[in-house]
Protein backbone atom coordinates (compact mmCIF):
# COMPACT_ATOMS: atom_id res chain seq x y z
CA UNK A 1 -5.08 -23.63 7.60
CA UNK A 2 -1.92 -24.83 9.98
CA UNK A 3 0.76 -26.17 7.91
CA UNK A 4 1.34 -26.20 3.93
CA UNK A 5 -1.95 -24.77 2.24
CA UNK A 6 -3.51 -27.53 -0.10
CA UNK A 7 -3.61 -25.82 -3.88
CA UNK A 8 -6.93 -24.74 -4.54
CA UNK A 9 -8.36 -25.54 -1.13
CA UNK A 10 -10.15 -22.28 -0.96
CA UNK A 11 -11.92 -22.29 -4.32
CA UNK A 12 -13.27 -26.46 -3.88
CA UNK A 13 -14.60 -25.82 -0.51
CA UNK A 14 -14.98 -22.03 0.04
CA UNK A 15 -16.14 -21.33 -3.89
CA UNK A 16 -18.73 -24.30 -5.03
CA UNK A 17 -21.14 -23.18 -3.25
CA UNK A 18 -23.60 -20.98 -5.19
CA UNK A 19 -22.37 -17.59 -6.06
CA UNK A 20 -24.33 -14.41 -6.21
CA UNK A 21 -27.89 -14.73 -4.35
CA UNK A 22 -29.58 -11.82 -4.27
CA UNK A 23 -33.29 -10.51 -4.12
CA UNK A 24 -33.82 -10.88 -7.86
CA UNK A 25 -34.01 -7.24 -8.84
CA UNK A 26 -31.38 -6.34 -11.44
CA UNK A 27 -29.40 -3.51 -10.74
CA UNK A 28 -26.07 -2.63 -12.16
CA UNK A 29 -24.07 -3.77 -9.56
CA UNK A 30 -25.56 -7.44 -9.26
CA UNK A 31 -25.01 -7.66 -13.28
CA UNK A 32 -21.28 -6.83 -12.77
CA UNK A 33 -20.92 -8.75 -10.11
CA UNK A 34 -22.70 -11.77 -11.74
CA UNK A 35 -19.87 -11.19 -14.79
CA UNK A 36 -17.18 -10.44 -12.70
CA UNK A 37 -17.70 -14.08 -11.09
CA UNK A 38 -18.48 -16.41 -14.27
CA UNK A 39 -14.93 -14.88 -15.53
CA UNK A 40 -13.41 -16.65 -12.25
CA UNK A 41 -15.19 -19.57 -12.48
CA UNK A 42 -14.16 -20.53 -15.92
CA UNK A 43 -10.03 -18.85 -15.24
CA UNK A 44 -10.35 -21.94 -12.36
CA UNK A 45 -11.93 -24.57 -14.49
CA UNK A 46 -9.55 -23.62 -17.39
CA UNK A 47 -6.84 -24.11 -15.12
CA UNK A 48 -7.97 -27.14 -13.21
CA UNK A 49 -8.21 -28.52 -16.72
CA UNK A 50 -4.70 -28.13 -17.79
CA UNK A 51 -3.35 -29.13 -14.76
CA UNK A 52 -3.44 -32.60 -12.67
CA UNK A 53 -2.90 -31.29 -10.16
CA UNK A 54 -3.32 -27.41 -9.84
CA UNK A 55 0.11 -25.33 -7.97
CA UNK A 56 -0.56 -21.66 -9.14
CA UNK A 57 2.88 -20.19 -10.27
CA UNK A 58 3.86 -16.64 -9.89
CA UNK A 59 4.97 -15.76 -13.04
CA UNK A 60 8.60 -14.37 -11.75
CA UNK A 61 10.55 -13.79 -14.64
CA UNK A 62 7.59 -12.61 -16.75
CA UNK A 63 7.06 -9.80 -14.02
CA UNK A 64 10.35 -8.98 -14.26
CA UNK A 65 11.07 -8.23 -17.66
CA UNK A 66 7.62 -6.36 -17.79
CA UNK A 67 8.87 -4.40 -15.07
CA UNK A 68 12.86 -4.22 -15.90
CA UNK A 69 11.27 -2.58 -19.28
CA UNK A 70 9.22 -0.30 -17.35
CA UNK A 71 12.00 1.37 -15.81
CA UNK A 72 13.43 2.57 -19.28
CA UNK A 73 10.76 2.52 -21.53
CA UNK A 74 6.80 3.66 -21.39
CA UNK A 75 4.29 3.06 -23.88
CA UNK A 76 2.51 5.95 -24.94
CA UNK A 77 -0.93 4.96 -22.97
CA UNK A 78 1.28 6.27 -19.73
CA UNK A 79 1.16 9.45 -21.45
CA UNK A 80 -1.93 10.67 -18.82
CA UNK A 81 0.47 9.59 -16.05
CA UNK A 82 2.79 12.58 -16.65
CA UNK A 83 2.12 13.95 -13.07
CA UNK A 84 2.78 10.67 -11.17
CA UNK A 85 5.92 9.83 -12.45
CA UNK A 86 7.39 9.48 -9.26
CA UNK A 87 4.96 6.61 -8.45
CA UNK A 88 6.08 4.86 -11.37
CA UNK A 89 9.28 4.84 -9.75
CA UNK A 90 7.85 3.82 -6.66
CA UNK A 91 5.23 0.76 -7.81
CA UNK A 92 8.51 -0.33 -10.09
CA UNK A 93 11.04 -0.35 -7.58
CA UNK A 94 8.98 -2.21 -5.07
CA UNK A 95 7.63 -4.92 -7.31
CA UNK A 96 11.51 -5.49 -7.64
CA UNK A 97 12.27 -5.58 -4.51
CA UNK A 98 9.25 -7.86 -3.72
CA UNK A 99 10.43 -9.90 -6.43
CA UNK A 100 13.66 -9.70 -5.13
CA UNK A 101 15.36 -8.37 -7.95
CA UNK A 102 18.20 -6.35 -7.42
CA UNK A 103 18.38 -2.89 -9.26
CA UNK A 104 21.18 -2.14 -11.01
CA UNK A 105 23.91 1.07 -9.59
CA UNK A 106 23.48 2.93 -12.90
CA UNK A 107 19.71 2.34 -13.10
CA UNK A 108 19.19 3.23 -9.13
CA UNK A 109 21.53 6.56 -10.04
CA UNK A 110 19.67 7.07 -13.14
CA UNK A 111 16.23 7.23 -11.56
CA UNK A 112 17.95 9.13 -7.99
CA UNK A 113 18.34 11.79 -10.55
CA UNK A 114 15.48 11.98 -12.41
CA UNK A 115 13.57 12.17 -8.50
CA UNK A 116 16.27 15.35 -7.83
CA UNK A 117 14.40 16.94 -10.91
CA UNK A 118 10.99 16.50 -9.69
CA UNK A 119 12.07 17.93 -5.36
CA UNK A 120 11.01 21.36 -5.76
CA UNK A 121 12.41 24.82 -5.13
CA UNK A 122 9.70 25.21 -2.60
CA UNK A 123 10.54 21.63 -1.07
CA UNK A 124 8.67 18.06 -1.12
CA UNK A 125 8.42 16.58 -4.56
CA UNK A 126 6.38 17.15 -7.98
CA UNK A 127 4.95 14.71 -10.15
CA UNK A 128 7.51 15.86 -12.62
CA UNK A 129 9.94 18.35 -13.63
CA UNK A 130 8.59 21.96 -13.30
CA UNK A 131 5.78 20.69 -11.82
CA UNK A 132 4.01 21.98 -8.16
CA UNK A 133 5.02 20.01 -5.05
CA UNK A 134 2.81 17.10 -4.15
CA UNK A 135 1.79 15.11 -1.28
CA UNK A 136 1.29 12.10 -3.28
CA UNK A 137 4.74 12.19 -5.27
CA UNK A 138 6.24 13.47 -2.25
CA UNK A 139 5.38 9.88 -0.46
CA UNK A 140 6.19 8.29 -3.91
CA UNK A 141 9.81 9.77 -4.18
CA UNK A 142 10.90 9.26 -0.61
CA UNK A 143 9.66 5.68 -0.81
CA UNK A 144 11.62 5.15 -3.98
CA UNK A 145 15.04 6.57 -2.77
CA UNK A 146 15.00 4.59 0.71
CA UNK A 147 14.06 1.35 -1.26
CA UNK A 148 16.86 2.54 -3.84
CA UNK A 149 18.93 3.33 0.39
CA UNK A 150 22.15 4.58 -1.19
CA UNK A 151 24.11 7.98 0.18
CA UNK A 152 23.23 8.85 -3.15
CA UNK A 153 19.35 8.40 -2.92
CA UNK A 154 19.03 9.48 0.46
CA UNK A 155 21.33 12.76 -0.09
CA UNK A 156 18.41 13.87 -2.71
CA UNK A 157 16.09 14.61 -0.02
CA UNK A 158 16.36 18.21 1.23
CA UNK A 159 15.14 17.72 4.64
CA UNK A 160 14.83 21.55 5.78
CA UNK A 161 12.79 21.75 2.81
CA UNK A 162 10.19 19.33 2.86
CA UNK A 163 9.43 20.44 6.36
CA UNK A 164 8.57 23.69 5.10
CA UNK A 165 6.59 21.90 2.39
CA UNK A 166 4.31 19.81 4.90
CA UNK A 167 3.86 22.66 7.43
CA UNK A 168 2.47 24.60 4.09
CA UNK A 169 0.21 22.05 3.52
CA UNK A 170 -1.04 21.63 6.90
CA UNK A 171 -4.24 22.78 8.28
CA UNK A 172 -5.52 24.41 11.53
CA UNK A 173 -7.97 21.68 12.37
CA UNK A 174 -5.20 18.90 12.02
CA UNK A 175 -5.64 17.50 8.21
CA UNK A 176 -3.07 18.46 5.47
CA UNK A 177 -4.29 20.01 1.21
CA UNK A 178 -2.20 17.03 -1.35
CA UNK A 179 -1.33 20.86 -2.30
CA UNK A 180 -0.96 23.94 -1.93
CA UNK A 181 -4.51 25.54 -2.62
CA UNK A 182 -5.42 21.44 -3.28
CA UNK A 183 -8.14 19.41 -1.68
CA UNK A 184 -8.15 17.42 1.50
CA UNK A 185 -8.35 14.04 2.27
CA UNK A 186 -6.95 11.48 5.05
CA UNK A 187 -4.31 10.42 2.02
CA UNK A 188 -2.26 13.47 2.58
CA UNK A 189 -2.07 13.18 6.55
CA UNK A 190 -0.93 9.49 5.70
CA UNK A 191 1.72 10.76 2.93
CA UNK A 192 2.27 13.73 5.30
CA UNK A 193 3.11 11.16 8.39
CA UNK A 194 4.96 8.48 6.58
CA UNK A 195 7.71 10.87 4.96
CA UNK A 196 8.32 12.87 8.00
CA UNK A 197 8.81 9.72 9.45
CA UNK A 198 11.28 8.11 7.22
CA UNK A 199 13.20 11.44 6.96
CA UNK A 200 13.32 12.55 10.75
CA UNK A 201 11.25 15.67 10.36
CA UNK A 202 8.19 14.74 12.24
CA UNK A 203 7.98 17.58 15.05
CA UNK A 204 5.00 17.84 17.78
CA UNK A 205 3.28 21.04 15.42
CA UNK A 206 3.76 19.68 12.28
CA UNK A 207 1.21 16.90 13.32
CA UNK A 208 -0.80 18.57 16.32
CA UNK A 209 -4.81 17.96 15.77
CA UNK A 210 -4.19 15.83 13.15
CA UNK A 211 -5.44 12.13 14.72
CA UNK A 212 -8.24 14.33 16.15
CA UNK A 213 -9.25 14.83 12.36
CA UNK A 214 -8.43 11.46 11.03
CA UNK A 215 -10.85 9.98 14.05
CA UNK A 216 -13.51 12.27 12.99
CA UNK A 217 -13.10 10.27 9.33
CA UNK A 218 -14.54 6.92 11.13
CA UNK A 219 -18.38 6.09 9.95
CA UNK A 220 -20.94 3.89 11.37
CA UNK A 221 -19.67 1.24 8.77
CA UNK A 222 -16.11 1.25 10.93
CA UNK A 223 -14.22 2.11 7.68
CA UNK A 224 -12.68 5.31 7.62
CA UNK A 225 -13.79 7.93 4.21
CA UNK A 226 -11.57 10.92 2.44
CA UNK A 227 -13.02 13.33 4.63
CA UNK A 228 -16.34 13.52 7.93
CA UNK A 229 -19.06 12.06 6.57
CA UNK A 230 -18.54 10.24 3.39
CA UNK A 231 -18.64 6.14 2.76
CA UNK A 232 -15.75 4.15 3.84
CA UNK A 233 -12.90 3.38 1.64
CA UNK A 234 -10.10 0.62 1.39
CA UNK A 235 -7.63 3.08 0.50
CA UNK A 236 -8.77 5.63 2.67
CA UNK A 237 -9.33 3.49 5.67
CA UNK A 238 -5.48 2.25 5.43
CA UNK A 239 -4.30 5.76 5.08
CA UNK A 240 -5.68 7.07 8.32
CA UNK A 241 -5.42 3.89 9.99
CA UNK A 242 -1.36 4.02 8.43
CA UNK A 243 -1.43 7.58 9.96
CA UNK A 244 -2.11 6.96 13.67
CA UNK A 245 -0.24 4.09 13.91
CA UNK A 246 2.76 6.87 12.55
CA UNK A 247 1.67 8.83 15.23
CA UNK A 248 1.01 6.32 17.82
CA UNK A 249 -2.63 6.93 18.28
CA UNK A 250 -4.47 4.31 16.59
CA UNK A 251 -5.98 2.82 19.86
CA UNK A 252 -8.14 5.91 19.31
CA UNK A 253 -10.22 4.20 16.81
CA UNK A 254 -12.97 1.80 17.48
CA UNK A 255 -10.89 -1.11 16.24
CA UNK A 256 -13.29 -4.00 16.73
CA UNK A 257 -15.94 -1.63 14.11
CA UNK A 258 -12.76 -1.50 12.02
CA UNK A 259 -11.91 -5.10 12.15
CA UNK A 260 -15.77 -6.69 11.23
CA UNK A 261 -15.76 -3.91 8.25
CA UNK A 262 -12.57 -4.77 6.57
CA UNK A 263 -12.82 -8.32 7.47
CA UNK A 264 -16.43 -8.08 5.16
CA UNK A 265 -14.55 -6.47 2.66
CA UNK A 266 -13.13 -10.17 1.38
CA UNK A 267 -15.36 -11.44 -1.01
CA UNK A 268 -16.67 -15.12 -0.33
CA UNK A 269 -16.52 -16.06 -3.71
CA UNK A 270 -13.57 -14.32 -5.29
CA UNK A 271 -11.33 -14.23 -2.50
CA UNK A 272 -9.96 -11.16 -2.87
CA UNK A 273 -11.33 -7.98 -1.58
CA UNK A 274 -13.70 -5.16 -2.35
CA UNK A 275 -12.88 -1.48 -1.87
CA UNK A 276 -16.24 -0.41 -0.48
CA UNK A 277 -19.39 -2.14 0.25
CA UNK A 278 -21.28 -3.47 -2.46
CA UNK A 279 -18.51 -3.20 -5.31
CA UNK A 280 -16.61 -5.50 -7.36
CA UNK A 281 -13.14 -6.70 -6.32
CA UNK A 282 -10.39 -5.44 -7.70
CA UNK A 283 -6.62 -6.50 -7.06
CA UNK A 284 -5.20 -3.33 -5.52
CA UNK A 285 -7.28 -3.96 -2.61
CA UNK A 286 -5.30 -7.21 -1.83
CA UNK A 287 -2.48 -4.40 -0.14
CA UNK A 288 -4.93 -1.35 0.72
CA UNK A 289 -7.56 -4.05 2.62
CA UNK A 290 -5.23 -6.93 3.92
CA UNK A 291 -2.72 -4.65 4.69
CA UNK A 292 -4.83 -3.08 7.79
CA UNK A 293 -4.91 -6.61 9.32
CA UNK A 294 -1.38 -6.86 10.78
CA UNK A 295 -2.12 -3.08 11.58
CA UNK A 296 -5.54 -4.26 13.44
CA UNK A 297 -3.74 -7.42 14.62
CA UNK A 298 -0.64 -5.73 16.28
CA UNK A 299 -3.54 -2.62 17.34
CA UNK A 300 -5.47 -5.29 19.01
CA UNK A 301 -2.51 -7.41 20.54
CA UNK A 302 -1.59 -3.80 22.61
CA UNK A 303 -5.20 -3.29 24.00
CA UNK A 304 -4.62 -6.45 25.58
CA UNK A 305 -6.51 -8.76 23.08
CA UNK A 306 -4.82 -12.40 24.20
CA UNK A 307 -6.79 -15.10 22.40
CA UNK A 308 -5.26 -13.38 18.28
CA UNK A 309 -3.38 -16.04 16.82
CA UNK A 310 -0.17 -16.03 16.45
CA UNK A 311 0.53 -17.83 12.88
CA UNK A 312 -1.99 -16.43 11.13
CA UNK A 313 -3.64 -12.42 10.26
CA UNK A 314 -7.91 -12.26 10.74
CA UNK A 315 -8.66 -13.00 6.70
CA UNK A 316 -8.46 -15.93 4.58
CA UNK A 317 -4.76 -15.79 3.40
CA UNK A 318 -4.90 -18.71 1.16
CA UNK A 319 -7.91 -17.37 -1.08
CA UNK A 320 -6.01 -13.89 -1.39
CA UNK A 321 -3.45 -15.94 -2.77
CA UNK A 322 -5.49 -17.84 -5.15
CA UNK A 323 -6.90 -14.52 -6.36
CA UNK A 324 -3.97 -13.11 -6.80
CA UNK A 325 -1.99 -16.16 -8.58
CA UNK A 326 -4.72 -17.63 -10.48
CA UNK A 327 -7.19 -14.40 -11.57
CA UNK A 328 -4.59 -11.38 -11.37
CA UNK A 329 -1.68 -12.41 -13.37
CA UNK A 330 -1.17 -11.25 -17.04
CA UNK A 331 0.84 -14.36 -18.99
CA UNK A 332 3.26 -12.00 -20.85
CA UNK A 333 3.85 -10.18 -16.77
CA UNK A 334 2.43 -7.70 -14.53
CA UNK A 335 -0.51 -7.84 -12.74
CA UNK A 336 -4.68 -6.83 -12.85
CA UNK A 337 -7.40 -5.77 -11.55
CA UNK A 338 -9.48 -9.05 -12.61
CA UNK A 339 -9.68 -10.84 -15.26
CA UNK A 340 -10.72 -8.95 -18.64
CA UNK A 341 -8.46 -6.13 -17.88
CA UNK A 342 -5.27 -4.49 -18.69
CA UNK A 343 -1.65 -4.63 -16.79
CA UNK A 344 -0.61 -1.78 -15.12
CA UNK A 345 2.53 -0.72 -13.08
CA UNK A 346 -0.07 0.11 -10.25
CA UNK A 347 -1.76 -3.02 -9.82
CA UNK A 348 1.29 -5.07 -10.06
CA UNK A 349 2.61 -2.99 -7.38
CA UNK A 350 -0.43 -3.31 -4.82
CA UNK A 351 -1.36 -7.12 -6.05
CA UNK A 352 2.34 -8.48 -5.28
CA UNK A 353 2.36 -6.20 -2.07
CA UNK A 354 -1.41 -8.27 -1.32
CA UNK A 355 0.49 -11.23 -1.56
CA UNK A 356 3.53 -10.72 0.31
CA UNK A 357 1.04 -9.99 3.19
CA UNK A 358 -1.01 -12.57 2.25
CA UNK A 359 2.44 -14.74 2.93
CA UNK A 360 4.07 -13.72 5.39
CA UNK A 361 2.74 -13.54 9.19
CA UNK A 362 4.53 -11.40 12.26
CA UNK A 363 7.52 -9.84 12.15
CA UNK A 364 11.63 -10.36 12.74
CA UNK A 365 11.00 -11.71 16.15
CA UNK A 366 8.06 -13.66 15.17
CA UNK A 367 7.11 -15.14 11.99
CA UNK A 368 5.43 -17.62 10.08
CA UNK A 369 5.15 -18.10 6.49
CA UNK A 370 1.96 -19.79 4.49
CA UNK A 371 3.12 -20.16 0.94
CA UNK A 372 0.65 -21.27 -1.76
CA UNK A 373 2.42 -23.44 -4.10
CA UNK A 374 6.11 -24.08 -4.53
CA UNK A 375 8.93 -21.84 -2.78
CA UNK A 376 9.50 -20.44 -5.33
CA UNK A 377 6.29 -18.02 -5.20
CA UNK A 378 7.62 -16.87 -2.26
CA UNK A 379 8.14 -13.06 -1.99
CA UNK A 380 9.85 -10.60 0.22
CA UNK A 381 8.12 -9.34 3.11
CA UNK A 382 6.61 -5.55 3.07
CA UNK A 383 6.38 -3.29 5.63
CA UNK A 384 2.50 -3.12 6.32
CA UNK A 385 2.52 0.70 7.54
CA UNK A 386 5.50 1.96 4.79
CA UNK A 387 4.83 -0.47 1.58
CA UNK A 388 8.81 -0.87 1.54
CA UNK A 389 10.79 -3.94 2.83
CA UNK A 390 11.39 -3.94 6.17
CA UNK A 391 15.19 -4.00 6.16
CA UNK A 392 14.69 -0.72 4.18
CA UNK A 393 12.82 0.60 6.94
CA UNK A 394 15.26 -0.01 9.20
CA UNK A 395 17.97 1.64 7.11
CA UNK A 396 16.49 4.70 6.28
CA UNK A 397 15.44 5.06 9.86
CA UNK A 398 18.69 4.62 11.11
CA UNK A 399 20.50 7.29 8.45
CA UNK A 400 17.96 9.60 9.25
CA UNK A 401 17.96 9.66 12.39
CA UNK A 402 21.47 9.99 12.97
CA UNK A 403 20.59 13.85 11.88
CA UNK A 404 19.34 16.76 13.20
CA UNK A 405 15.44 18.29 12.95
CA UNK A 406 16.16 20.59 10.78
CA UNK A 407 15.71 24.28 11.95
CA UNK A 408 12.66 25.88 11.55
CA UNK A 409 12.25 29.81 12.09
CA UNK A 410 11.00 31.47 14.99
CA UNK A 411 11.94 34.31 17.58
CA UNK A 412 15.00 35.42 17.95
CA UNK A 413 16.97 33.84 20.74
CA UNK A 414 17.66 36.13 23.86
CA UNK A 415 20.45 38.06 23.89
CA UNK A 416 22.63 35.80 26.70
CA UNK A 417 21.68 32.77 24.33
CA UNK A 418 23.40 34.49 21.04
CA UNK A 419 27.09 33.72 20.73
């Protein structure tokens, strides 16, 4: 894989062999998965037919309008996504900023107040106006006003606030409720983790048992579930694994059972990857999957693992891409699950986010790009533990930590200490 990837390299070698072998007794899963890979095969022998020689294009300006649109205007099938408006902001904004699409001062003001609507009295944010704070929105809106990184957008954030929110929300044995009276799952420590982060309100108590629960979240597959005892998840797995890195405590984790179960997670034939064993792959897992290998990779480099490489993450980049490029794209813009199904703001998000990692190796010191196709599929890089560009990163970082932890109540000071 050194150098320039040859188009379609992974699907002649990697993909003619035969594709699902299996025992011979139908089940529901093997008939899916059966469909699920005819609908590949013929999307790459349409398109080696109508092309001499096959570059898969990122449709760029297609995704754009589909997602310049978006910003204004939502069809009424977005109607059930009333309570994760926020995200919409969020998946939006960084499928811009992947794309590399600057966002236009009254649009980036327009949606900085429409996320000051949704921050509620009690702090953190809602998934809409009048709604009840939210882990999940909470991570959505923060994300969206540090990749929006104006005085404006960060100024929305009411810092004393959302601490009060989190430690709300936060349990005695470590693990955080998405809300108040809500269920638990390893998503809200990693929402709970990544905003205090960003915002400089993480605080030794707000966080104190918490990798002690995420740990206990690791099965015998090496995945990590929701909550003890449940089958591993992509999503969940890069949430807790997200988490400890946060905290700085992900050489807790048996990293090498980690590593061999989300490296199984790529599927031979399709090339992308699988949220859980035995399932069909779906494009959102091209971020939530590939997205723990520079985690894993950089995990691994610390523990004193000398033989990684250092061009290229532990899965098949070029077959993401493939996936991704050839299986994943809708022709009139944004992105799927597989073929068959409908475009979404969500899997646009998480697909281009796949491929940026899929792209882009190491970081500001060190890196190495493998580009399927012309230059001009090239995106920005993401930041594998955030989901924002780097430089974004960097900037909220650096306004937020130029402020104070906010103040959070407790005794009253001794007398010689007041005044």
């Amino acid at each position: 894989m050194d150098g320039v990837p040859t188009p379609l390299r992974c699907f002649n070698e990697y993909h003619s062999a035969e594709m699902l072998v299996d025992d011979g007794v139908e089940t529901v899963t093997s008939v899916e998965q059966k469909k699920v890979e005819r609908s590949i095969k013929e999307v790459v022998s349409v398109y080696k037919q109508m092309h001499s020689l096959p570059q898969p294009t990122l449709l760029r300006e297609q995704h754009y309008q589909y997602l310049k649109k978006g910003l204004r205007h939502l069809s009424d099938a977005y109607e059930c996504l009333d309570a994760s408006r926020p995200w919409l902001c969020f998946w939006i904004l960084h499928s811009l900023e992947l794309l590399e699409e600057p966002i236009p001062t009254a649009v980036a003001s327009d949606v900085c107040q429409f996320l000051s609507r949704c921050q509620s009295p009690t702090g953190g944010f809602s998934g809409g106006p009048g709604q009840h704070a939210h882990l999940a929105p909470t991570y959505a809106a923060v994300n969206a006003l540090c990749i929006i990184g104006t005085e404006e957008s960060y100024n929305i954030i009411d810092r004393k606030k959302l601490l009060d929110f989190l430690l709300s929300v936060k349990q005695p044995n470590g693990s955080f409720v998405m809300h108040v009276g809500g269920e638990v799952d390893v998503r809200s420590a990693y929402c709970a983790a990544s905003v205090a982060t960003l915002t400089n309100i993480l605080t030794p108590k707000l966080f104190e048992d918490t990798a002690t629960w995420i740990l206990s979240c690791q099965n015998w597959e090496g995945g990590l579930s929701g909550v003890p005892g449940l089958e591993a998840h992509g999503g969940y797995t890069f949430c807790g694994t997200a988490a400890l890195v946060i905290l700085g405590k992900e050489h807790m984790l048996d990293l090498k059972a980690l590593l061999r179960w989300v490296v199984s997670r790529q599927m031979r034939f399709e090339g992308g990857f699988q949220g859980r064993s035995n399932k069909l792959v779906d494009g959102c897992y091209s971020f939530w999957q590939a997205g723990l290998l520079p985690l894993l990779h950089r995990a691994l480099f610390k523990e004193g693992e000398s033989e990684l490489s250092r061009q290229h993450w532990m899965f098949e980049q070029q077959a993401l891409q493939e996936y991704i490029l050839l299986c994943c794209q809708n022709p009139g813009g944004g992105l799927v699950d597989k073929p068959g199904k409908s475009r979404d703001f969500y899997h646009t998000c998480y697909c281009l986010s796949g491929l940026s990692i899929a792209q882009h190796f190491g970081n500001m010191d060190l890196h190495h790009e493998m580009i399927l196709g012309e230059e001009e599929n090239r995106l920005a890089p993401t930041h594998p533990v955030y989901n924002i560009c780097p430089e974004k990163v960097s900037k909220a970082l650096q306004h937020f930590h130029q402020l104070p932890l906010p103040r959070q109540p407790g005794p009253p000071a001794p007398d010689h200490l007041q005044s």
